[in-house]
C-alpha atoms as a PDB file:
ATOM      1  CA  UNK A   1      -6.487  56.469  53.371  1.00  0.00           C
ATOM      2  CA  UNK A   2      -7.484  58.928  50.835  1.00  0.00           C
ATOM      3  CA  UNK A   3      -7.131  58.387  47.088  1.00  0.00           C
ATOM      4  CA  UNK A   4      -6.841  61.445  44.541  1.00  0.00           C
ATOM      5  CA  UNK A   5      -8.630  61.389  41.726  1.00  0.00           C
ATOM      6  CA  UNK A   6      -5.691  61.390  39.344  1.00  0.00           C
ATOM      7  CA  UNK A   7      -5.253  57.382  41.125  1.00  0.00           C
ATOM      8  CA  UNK A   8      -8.591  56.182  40.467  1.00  0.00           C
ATOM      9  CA  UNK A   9      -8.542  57.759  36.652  1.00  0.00           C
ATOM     10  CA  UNK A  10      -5.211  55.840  36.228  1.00  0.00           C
ATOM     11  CA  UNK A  11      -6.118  52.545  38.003  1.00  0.00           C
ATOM     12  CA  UNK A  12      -9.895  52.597  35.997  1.00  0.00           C
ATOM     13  CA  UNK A  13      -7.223  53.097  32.750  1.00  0.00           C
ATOM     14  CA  UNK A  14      -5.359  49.972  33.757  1.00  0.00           C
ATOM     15  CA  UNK A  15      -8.180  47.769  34.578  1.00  0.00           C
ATOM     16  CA  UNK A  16     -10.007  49.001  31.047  1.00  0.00           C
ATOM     17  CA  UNK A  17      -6.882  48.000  29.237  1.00  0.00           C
ATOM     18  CA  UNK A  18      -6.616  44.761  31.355  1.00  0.00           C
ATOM     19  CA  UNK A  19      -9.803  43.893  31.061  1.00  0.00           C
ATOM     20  CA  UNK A  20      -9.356  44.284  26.839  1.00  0.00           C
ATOM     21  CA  UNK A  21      -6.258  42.967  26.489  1.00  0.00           C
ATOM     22  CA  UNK A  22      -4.283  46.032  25.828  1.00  0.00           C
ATOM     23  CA  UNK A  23      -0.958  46.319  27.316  1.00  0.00           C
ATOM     24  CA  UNK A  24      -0.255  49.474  29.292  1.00  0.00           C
ATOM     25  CA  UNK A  25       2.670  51.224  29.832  1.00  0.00           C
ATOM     26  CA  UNK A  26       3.680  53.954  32.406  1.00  0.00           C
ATOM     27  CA  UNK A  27       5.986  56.845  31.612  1.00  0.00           C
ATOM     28  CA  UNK A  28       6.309  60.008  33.295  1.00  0.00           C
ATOM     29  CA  UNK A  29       7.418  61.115  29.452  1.00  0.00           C
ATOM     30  CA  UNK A  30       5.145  61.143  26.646  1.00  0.00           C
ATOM     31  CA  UNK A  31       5.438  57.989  24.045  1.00  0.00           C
ATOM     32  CA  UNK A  32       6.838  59.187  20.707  1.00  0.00           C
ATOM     33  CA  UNK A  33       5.615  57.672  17.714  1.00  0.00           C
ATOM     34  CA  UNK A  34       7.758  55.226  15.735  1.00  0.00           C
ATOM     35  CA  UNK A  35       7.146  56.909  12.222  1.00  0.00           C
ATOM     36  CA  UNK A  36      11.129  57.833  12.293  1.00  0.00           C
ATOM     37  CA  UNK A  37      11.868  54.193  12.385  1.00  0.00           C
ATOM     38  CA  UNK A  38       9.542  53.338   9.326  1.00  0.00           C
ATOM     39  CA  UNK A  39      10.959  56.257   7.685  1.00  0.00           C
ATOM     40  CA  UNK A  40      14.584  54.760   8.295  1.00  0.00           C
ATOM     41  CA  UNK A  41      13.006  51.778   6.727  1.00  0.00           C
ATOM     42  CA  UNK A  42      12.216  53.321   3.117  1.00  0.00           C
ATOM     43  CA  UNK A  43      15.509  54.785   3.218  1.00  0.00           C
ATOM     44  CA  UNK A  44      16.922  51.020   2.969  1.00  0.00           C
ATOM     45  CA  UNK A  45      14.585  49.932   0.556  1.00  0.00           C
ATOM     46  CA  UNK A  46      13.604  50.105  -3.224  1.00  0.00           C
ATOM     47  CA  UNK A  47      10.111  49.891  -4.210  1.00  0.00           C
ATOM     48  CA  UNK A  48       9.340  47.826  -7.260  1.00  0.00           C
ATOM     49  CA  UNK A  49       6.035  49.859  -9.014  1.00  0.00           C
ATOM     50  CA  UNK A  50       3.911  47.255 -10.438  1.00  0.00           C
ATOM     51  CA  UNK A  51       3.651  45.152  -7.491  1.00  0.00           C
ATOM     52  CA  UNK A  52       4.394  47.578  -4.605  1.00  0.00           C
ATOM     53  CA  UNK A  53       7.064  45.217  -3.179  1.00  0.00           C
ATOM     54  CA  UNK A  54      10.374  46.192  -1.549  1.00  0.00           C
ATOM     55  CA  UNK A  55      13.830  45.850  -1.581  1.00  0.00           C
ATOM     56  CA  UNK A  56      16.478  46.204   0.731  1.00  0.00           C
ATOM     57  CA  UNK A  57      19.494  48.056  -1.817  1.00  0.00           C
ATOM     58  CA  UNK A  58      21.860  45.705   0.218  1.00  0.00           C
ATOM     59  CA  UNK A  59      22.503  42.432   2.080  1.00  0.00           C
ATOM     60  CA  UNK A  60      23.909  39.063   2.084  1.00  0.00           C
ATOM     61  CA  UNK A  61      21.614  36.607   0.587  1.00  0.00           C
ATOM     62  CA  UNK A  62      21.446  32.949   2.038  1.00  0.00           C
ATOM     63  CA  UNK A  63      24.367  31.029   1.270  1.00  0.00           C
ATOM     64  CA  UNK A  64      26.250  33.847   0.449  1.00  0.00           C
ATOM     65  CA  UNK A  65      29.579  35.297   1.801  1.00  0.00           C
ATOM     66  CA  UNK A  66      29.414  38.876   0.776  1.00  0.00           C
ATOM     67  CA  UNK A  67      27.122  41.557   0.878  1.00  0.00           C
ATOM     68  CA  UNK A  68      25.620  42.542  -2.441  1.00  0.00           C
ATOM     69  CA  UNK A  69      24.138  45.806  -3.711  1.00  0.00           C
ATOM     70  CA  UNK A  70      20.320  45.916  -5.005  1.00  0.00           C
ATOM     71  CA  UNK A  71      20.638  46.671  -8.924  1.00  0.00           C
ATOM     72  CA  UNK A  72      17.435  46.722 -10.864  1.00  0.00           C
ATOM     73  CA  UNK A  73      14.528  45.507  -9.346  1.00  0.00           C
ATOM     74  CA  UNK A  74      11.014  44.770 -11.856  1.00  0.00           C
ATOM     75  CA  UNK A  75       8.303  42.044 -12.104  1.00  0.00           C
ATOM     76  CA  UNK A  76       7.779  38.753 -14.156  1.00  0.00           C
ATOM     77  CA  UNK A  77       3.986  38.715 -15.907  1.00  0.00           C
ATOM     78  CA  UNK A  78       2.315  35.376 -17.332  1.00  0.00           C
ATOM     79  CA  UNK A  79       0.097  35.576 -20.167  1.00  0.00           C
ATOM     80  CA  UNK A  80      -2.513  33.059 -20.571  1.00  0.00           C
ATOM     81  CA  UNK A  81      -4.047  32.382 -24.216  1.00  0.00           C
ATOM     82  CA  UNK A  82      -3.064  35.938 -24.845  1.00  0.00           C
ATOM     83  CA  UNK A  83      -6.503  37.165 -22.942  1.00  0.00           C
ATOM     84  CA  UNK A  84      -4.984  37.615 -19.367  1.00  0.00           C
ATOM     85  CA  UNK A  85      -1.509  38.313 -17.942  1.00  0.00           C
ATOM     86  CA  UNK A  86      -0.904  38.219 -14.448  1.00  0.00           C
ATOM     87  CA  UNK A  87       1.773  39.660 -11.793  1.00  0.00           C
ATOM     88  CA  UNK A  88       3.878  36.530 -10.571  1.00  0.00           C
ATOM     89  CA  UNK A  89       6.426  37.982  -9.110  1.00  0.00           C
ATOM     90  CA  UNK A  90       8.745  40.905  -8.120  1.00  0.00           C
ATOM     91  CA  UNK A  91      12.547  40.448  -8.584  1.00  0.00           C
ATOM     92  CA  UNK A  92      15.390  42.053  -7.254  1.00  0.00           C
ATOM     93  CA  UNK A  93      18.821  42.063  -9.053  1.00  0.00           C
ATOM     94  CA  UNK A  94      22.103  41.940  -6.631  1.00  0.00           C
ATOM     95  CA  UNK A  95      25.584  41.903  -7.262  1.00  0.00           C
ATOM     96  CA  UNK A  96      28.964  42.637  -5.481  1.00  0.00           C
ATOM     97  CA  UNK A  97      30.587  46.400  -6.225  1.00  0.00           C
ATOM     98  CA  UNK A  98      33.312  44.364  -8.593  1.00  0.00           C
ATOM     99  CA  UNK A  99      31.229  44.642 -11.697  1.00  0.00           C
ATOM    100  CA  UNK A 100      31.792  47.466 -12.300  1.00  0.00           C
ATOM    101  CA  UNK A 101      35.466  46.737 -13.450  1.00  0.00           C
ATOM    102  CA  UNK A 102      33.816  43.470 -15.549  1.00  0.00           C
ATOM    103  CA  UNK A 103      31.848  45.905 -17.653  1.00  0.00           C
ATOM    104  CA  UNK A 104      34.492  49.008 -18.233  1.00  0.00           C
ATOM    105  CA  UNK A 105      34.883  48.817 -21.756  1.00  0.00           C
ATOM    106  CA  UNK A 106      31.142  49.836 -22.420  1.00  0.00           C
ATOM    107  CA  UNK A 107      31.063  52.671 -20.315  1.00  0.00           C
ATOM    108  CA  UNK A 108      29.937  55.945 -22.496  1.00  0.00           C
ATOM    109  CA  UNK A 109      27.798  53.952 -24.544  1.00  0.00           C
ATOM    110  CA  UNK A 110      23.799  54.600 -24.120  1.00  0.00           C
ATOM    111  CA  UNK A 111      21.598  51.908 -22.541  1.00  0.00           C
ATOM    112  CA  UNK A 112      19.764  51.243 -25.302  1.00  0.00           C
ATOM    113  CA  UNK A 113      22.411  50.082 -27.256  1.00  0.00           C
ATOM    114  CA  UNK A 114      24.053  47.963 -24.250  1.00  0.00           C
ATOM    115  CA  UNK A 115      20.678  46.366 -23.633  1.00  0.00           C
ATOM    116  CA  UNK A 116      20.801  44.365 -27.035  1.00  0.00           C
ATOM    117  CA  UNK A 117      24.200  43.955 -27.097  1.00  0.00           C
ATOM    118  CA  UNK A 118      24.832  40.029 -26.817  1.00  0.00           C
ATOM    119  CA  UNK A 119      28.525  40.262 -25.662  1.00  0.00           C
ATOM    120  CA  UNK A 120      27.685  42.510 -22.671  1.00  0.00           C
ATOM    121  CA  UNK A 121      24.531  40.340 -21.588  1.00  0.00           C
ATOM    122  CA  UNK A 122      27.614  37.804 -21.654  1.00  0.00           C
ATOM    123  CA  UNK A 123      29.922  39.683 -20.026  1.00  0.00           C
ATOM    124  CA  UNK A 124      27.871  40.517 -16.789  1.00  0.00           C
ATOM    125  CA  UNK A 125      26.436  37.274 -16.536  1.00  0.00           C
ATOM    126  CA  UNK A 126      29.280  34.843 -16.821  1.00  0.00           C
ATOM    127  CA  UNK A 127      31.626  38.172 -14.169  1.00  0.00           C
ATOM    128  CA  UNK A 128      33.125  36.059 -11.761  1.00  0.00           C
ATOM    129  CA  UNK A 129      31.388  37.873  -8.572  1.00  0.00           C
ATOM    130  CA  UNK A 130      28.770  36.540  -6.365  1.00  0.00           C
ATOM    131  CA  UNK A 131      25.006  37.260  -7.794  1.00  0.00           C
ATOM    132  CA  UNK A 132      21.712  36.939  -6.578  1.00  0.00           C
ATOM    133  CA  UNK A 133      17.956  36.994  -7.289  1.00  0.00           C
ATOM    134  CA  UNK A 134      15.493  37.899  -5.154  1.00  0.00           C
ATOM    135  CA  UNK A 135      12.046  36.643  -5.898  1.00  0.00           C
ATOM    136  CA  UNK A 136       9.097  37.491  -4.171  1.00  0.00           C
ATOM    137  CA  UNK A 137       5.467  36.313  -5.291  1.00  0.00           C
ATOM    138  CA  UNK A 138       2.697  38.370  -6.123  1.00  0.00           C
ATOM    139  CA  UNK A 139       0.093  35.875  -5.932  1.00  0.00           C
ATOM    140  CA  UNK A 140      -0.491  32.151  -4.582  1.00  0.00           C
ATOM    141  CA  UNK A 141       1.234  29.881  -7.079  1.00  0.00           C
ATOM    142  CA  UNK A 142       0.926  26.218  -6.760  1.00  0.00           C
ATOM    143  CA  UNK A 143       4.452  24.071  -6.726  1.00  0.00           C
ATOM    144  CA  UNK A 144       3.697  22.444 -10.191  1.00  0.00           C
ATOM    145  CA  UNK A 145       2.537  25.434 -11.969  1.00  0.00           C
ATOM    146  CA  UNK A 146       5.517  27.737 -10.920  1.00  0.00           C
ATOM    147  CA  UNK A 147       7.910  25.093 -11.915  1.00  0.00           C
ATOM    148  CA  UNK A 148       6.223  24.521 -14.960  1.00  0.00           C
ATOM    149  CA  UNK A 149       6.623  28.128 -15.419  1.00  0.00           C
ATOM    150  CA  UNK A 150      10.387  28.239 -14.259  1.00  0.00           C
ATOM    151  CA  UNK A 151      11.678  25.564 -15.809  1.00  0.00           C
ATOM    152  CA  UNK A 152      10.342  27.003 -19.676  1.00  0.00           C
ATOM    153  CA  UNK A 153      11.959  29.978 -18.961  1.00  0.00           C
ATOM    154  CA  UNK A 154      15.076  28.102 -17.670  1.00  0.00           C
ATOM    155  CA  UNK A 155      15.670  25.075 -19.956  1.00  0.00           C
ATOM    156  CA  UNK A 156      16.543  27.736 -23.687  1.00  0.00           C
ATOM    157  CA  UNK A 157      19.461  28.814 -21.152  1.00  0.00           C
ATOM    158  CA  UNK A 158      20.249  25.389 -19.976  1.00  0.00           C
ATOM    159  CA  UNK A 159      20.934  23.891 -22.905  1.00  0.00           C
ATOM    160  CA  UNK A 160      23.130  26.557 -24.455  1.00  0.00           C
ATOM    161  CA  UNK A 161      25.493  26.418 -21.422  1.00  0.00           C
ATOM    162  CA  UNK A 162      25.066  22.883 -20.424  1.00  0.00           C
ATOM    163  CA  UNK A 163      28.151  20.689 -22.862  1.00  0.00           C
ATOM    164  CA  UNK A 164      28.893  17.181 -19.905  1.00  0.00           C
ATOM    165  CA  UNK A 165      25.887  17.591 -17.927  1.00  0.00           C
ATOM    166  CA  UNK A 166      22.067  16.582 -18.216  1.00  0.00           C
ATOM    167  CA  UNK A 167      19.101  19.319 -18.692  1.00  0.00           C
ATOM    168  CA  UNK A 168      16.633  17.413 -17.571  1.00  0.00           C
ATOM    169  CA  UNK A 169      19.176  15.939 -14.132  1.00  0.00           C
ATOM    170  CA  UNK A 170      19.559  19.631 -13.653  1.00  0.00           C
ATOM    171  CA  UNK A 171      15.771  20.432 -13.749  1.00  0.00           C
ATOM    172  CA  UNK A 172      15.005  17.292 -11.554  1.00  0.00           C
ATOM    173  CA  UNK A 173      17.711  18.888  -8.660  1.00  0.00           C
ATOM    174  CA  UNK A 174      16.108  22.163  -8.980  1.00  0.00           C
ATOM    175  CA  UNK A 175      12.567  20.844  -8.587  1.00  0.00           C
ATOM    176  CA  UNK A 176      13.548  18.601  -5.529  1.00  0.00           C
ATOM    177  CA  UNK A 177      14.187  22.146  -3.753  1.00  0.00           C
ATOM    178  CA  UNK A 178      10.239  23.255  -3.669  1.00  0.00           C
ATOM    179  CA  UNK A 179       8.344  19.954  -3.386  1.00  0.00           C
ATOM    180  CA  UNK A 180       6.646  20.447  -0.667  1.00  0.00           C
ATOM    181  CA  UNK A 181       6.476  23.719  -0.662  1.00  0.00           C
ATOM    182  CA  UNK A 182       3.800  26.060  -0.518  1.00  0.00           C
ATOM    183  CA  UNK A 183       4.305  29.119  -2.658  1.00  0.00           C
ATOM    184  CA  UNK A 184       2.090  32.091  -0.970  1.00  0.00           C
ATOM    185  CA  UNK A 185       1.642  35.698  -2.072  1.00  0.00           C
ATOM    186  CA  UNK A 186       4.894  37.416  -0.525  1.00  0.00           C
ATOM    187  CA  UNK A 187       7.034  34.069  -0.356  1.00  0.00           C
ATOM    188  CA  UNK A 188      10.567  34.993  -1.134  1.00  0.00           C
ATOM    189  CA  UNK A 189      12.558  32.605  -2.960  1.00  0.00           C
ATOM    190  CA  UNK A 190      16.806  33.304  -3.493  1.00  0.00           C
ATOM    191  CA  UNK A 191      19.258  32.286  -5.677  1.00  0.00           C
ATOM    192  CA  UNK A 192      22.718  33.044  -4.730  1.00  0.00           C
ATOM    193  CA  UNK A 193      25.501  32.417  -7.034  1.00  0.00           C
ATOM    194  CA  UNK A 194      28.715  32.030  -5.056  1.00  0.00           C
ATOM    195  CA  UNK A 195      31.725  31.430  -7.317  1.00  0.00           C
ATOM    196  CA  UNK A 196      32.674  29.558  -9.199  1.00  0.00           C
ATOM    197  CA  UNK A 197      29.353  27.008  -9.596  1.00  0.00           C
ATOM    198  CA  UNK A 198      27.877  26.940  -6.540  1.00  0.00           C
ATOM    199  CA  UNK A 199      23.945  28.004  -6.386  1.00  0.00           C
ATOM    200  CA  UNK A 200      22.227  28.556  -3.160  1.00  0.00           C
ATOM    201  CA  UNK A 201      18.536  28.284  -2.953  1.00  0.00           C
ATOM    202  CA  UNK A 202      16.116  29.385   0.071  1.00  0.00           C
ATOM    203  CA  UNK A 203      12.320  29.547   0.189  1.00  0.00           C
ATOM    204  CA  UNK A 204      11.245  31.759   3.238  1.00  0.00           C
ATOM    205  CA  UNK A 205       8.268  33.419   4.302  1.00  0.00           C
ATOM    206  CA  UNK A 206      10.646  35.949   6.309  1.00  0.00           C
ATOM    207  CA  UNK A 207      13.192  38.585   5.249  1.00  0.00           C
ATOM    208  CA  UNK A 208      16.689  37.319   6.753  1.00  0.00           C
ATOM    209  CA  UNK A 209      18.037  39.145   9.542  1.00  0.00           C
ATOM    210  CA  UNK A 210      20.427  37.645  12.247  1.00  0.00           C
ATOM    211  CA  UNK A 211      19.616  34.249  11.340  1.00  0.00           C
ATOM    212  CA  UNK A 212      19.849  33.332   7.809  1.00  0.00           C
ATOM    213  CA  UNK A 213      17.072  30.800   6.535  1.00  0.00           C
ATOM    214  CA  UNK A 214      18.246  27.478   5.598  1.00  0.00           C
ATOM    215  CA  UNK A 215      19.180  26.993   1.802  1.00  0.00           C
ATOM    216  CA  UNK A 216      20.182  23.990  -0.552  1.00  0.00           C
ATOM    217  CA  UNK A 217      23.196  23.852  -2.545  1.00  0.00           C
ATOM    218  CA  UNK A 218      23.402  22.998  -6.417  1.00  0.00           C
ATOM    219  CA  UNK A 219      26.520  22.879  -7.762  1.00  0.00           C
ATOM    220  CA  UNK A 220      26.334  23.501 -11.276  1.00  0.00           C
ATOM    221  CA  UNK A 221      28.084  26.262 -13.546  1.00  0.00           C
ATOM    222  CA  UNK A 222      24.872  26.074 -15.964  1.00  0.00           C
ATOM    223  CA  UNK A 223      22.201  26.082 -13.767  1.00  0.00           C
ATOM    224  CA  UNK A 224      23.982  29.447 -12.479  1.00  0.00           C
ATOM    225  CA  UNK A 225      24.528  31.011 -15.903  1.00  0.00           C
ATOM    226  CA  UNK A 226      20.652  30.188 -16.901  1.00  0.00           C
ATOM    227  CA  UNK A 227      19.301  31.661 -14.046  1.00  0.00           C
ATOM    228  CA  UNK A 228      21.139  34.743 -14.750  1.00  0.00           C
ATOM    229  CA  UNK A 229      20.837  34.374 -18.102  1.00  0.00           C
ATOM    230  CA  UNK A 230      17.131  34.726 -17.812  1.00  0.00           C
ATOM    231  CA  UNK A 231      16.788  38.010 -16.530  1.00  0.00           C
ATOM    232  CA  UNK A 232      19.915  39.767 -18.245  1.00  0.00           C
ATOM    233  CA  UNK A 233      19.956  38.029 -21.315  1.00  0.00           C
ATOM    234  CA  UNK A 234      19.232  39.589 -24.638  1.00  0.00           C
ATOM    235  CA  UNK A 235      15.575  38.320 -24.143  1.00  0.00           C
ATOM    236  CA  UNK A 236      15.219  38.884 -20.387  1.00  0.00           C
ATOM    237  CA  UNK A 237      11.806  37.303 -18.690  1.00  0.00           C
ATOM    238  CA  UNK A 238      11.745  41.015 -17.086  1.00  0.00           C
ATOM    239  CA  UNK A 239      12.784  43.654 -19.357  1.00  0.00           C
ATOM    240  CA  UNK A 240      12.007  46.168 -16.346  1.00  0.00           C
ATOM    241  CA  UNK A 241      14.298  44.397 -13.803  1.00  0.00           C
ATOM    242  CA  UNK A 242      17.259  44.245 -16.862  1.00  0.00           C
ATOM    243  CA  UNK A 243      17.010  48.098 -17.870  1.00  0.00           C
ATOM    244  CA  UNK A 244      16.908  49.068 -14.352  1.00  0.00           C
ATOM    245  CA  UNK A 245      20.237  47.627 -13.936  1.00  0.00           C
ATOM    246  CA  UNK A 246      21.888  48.767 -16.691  1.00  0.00           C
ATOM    247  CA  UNK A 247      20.962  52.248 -16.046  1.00  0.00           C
ATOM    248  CA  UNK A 248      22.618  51.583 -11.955  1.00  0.00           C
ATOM    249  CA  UNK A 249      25.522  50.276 -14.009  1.00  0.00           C
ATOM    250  CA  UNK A 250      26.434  53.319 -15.978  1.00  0.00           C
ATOM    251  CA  UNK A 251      24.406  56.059 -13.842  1.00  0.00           C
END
């Protein structure tokens, strides 16, 4: 039996690829790159500019029951003995389309003036629609230090809206959540505020997708207005990620 030598080009192709550990496929078409697909993927994202880290402009966060819209995205920076700051993390704003009936009477007002104004910072955060953070690190942090972190940017908030319950219970629940945890560069950590009090919290390494990661629950009205509190608060821990939603608010 005679072979052509189109047969032994294509069977030398196969063993080569074998042989490396390459998989090979055969199509009497030509393979198309992907690049649409990755394209497709920008389209759904939002790019924070500091850090380089994405967004998706919508989905349902763990523990959540609706699908929020991407707001304002920006990035929380550490200063250390006022020599060095560093990039912690990106954050990503979300809310449910409702808002924008919470925050009607400022409309025609410029952002400047709405981003010191205390009764609007109170206004959006205490809207009863479902919220989330996204966090995603831009750097190792270790378990104590982040929480060290966290909780001083936390507790201000804490105490103002805490009146029957414990700062310091509250902190304790909240830091039961990541012992254990290891806190890597692109670690994504959620908080999902699903009305009235209830807070869902998930640590992942993975973006959510069919299956949602498994979260923990606090329920606690002031844990939920201090999270929120700290990044659209007059005083926000990321100015970036607060102006960037006021401007999607009013654009």
């Amino acid at each position: 039996m005679l072979i052509s030598i189109k047969s032994i080009r294509f069977l030398r192709t196969v063993c080569s690829n074998l042989i490396s550990g390459k998989a090979y496929t055969h199509n009497s078409r030509s393979q198309k790159p992907m690049a649409s697909e990755g394209a497709e993927a920008a389209d759904l994202r939002i790019r924070e500019s500091v850090t380089g880290i994405s967004f998706f402009k919508s989905q349902t966060l763990p523990g959540g029951t609706k699908e929020l819209s991407l707001l304002g995205v920006g990035v929380r920076e550490k200063s250390f003995a006022n020599i060095i700051t560093v990039k912690v993390y990106a954050v990503g704003i979300y809310m449910e389309a409702e808002i924008s009936d919470r925050i009607a009477p400022w409309k025609g007002r410029q952002v400047d003036e709405i981003l010191k104004d205390v009764s609007f910072s109170k206004a959006l955060i205490e809207a009863p629609v479902e919220k989330g953070l996204c966090l995603v690190l831009a750097r190792d942090v270790g378990v104590a230090q982040f929480l060290r972190g966290f909780n001083e940017a936390i507790a201000p908030g804490l105490k103002a809206y805490s009146k029957n319950c414990s700062v310091d219970e509250v902190l304790a629940d909240l830091s039961k959540i990541f012992h254990g945890q290891s806190l890597k560069k692109g670690t994504i950590i959620y908080f999902t505020w699903v009305q009235p009090s209830s807070v869902q919290i998930a640590v992942t390494k993975e973006v959510p997708t069919v299956m949602s990661p498994s979260f923990s629950s606090i329920d606690s009205g002031p844990l939920a207005e201090a999270l929120f509190g700290m990044f659209l608060g007059v005083n926000p821990v990321s100015q970036a990620a607060k102006s960037a939603t006021v401007t999607s608010l009013f654009s």
